[in-house]
C-alpha atoms as a PDB file:
ATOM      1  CA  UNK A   1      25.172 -18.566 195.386  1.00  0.00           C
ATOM      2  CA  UNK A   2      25.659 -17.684 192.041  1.00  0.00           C
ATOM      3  CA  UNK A   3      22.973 -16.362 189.533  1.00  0.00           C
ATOM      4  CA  UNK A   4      23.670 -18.949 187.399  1.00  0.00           C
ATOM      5  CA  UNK A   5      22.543 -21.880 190.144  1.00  0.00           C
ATOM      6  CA  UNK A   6      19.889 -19.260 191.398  1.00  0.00           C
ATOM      7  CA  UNK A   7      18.304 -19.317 187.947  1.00  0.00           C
ATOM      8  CA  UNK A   8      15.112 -21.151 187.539  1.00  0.00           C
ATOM      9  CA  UNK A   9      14.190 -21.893 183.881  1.00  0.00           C
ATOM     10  CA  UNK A  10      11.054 -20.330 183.081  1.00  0.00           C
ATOM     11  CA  UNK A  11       8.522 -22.617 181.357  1.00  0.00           C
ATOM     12  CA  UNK A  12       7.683 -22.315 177.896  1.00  0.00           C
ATOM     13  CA  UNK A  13       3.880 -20.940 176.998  1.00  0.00           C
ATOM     14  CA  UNK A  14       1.575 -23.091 175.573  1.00  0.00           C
ATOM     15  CA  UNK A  15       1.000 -22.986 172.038  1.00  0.00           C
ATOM     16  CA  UNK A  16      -1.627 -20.917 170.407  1.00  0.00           C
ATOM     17  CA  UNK A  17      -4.945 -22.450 169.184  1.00  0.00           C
ATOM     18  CA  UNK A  18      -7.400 -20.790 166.876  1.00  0.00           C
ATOM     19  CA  UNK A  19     -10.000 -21.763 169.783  1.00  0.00           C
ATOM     20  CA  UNK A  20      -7.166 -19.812 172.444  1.00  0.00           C
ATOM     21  CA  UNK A  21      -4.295 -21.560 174.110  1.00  0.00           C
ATOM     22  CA  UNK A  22      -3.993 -25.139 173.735  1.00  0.00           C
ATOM     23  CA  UNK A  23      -3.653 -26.959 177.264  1.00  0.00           C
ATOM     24  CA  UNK A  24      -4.376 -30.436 176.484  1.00  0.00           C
ATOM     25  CA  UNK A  25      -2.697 -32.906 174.552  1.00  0.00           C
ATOM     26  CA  UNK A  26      -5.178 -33.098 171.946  1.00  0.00           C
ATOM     27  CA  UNK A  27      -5.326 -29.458 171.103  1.00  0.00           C
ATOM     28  CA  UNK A  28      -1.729 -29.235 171.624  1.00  0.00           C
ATOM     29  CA  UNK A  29      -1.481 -32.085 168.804  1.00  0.00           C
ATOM     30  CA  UNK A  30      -4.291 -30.070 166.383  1.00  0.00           C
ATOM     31  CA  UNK A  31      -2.316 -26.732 166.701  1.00  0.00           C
ATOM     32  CA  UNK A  32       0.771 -28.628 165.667  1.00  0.00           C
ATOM     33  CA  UNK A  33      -0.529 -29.842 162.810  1.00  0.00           C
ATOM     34  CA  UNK A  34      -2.251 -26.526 161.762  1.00  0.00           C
ATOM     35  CA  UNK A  35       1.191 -25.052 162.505  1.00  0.00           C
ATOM     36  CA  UNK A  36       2.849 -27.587 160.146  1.00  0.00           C
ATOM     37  CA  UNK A  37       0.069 -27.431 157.754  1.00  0.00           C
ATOM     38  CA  UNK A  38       0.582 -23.793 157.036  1.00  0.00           C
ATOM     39  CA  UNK A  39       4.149 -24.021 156.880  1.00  0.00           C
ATOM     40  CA  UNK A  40       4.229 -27.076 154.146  1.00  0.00           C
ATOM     41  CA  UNK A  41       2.169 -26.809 151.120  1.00  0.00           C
ATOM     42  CA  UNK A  42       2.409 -30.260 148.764  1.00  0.00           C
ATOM     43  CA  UNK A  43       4.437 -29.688 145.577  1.00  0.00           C
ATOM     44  CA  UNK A  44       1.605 -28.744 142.786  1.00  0.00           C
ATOM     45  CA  UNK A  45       3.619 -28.424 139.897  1.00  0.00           C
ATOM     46  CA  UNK A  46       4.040 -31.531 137.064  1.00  0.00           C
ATOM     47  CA  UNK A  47       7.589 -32.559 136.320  1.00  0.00           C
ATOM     48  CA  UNK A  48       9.193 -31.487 133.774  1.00  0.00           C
ATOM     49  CA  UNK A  49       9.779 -34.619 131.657  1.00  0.00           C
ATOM     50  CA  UNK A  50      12.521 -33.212 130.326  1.00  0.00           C
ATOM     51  CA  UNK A  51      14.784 -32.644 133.865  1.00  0.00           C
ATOM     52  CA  UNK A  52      13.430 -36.070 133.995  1.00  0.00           C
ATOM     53  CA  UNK A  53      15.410 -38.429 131.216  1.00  0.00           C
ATOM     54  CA  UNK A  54      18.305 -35.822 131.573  1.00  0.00           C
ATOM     55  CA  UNK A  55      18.900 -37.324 135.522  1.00  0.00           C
ATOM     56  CA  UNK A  56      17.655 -40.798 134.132  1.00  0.00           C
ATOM     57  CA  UNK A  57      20.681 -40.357 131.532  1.00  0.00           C
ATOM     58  CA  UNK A  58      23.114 -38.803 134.422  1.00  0.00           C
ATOM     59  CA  UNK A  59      22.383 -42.298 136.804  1.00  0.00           C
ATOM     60  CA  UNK A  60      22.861 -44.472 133.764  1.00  0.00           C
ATOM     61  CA  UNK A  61      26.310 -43.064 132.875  1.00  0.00           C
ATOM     62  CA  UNK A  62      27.421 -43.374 136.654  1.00  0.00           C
ATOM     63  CA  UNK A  63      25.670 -46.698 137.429  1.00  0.00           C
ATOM     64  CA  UNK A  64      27.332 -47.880 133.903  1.00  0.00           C
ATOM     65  CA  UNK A  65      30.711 -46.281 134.437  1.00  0.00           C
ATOM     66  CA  UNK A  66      33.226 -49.161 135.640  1.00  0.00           C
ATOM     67  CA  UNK A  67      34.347 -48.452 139.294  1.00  0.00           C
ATOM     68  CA  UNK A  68      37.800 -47.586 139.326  1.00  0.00           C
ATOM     69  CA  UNK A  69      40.894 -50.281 140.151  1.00  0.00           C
ATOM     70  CA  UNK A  70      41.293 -50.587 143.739  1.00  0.00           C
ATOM     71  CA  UNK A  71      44.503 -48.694 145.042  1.00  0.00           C
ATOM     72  CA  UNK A  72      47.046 -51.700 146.453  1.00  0.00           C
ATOM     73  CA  UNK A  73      48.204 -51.484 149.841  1.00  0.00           C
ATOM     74  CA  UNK A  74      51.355 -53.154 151.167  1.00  0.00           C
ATOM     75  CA  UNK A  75      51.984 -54.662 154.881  1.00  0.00           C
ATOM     76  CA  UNK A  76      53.613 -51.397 156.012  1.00  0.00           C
ATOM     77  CA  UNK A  77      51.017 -49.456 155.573  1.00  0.00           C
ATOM     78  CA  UNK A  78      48.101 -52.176 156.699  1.00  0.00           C
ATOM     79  CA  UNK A  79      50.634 -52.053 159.958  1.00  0.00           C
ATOM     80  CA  UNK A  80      50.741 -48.378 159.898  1.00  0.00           C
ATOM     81  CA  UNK A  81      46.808 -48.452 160.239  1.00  0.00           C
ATOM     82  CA  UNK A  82      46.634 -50.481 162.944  1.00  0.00           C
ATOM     83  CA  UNK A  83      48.885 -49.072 164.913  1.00  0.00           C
ATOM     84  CA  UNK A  84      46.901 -45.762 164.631  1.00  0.00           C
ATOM     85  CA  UNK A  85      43.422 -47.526 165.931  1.00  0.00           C
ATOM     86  CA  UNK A  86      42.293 -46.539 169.475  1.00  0.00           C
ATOM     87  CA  UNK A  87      41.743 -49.827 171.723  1.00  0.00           C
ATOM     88  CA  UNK A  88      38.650 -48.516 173.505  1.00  0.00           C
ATOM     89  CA  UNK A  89      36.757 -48.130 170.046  1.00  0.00           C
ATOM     90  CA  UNK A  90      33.822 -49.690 168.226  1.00  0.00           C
ATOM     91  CA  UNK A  91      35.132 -52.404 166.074  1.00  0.00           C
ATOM     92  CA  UNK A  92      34.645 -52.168 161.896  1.00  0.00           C
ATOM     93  CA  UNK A  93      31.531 -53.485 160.477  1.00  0.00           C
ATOM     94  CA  UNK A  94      33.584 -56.500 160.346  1.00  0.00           C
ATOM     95  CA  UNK A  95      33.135 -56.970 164.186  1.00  0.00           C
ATOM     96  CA  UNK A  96      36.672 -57.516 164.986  1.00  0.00           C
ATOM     97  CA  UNK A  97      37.656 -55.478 168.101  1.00  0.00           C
ATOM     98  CA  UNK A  98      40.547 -53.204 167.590  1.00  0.00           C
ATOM     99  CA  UNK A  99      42.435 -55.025 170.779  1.00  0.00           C
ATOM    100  CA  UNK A 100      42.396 -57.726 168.808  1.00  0.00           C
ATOM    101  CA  UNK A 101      43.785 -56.010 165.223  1.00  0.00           C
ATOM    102  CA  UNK A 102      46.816 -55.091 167.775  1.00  0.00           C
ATOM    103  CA  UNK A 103      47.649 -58.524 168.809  1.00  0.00           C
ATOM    104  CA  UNK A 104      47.760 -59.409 165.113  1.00  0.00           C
ATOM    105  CA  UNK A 105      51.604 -60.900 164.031  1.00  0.00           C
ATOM    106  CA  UNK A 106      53.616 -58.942 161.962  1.00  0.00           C
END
């Protein structure tokens, strides 16, 4: 055999509890959240209105902004597509299988 299938995983210890080590599910839960409690602290400090209307300004200009034309295609290249689309792969949001795309006419 080799020490790699001879290996047997040792199990992890139990997670430390101000009371001593956590067994149950409960205290396992409560140390969890102490854990997490100590590591996140809520965000104390007011906003800067400032930063504020200068990313209110930033999302106006880019919601505003017209969306650019549309690049046209032309059959060779819509062929060209399909032709690169693997059968055995989850269709487009459009649902259309890509078998199907491949049976398409010319």
């Amino acid at each position: 055999m080799t020490k790699r299938v001879m290996r047997v995983p040792t199990p992890s210890p139990p997670p430390d509890h101000p009371a001593g080590i956590a067994l149950s599910d409960s205290e396992k839960a409560e140390a969890l959240a102490d854990n997490l409690k100590a590591q996140f602290q809520p965000v104390i400090d007011p906003s800067n209105p400032a930063v504020i209307d200068m990313v209110d300004v930033g999302l106006r200009y880019n919601f505003m902004a017209p969306a650019n034309e549309p690049r046209l295609t032309n059959p060779e290249e819509v062929q060209e597509a399909i032709r690169g689309l693997k059968i055995g792969k989850t269709p487009s949001p459009n649902g259309i299988p890509n078998r199907a795309l491949k049976h398409l006419p010319q």
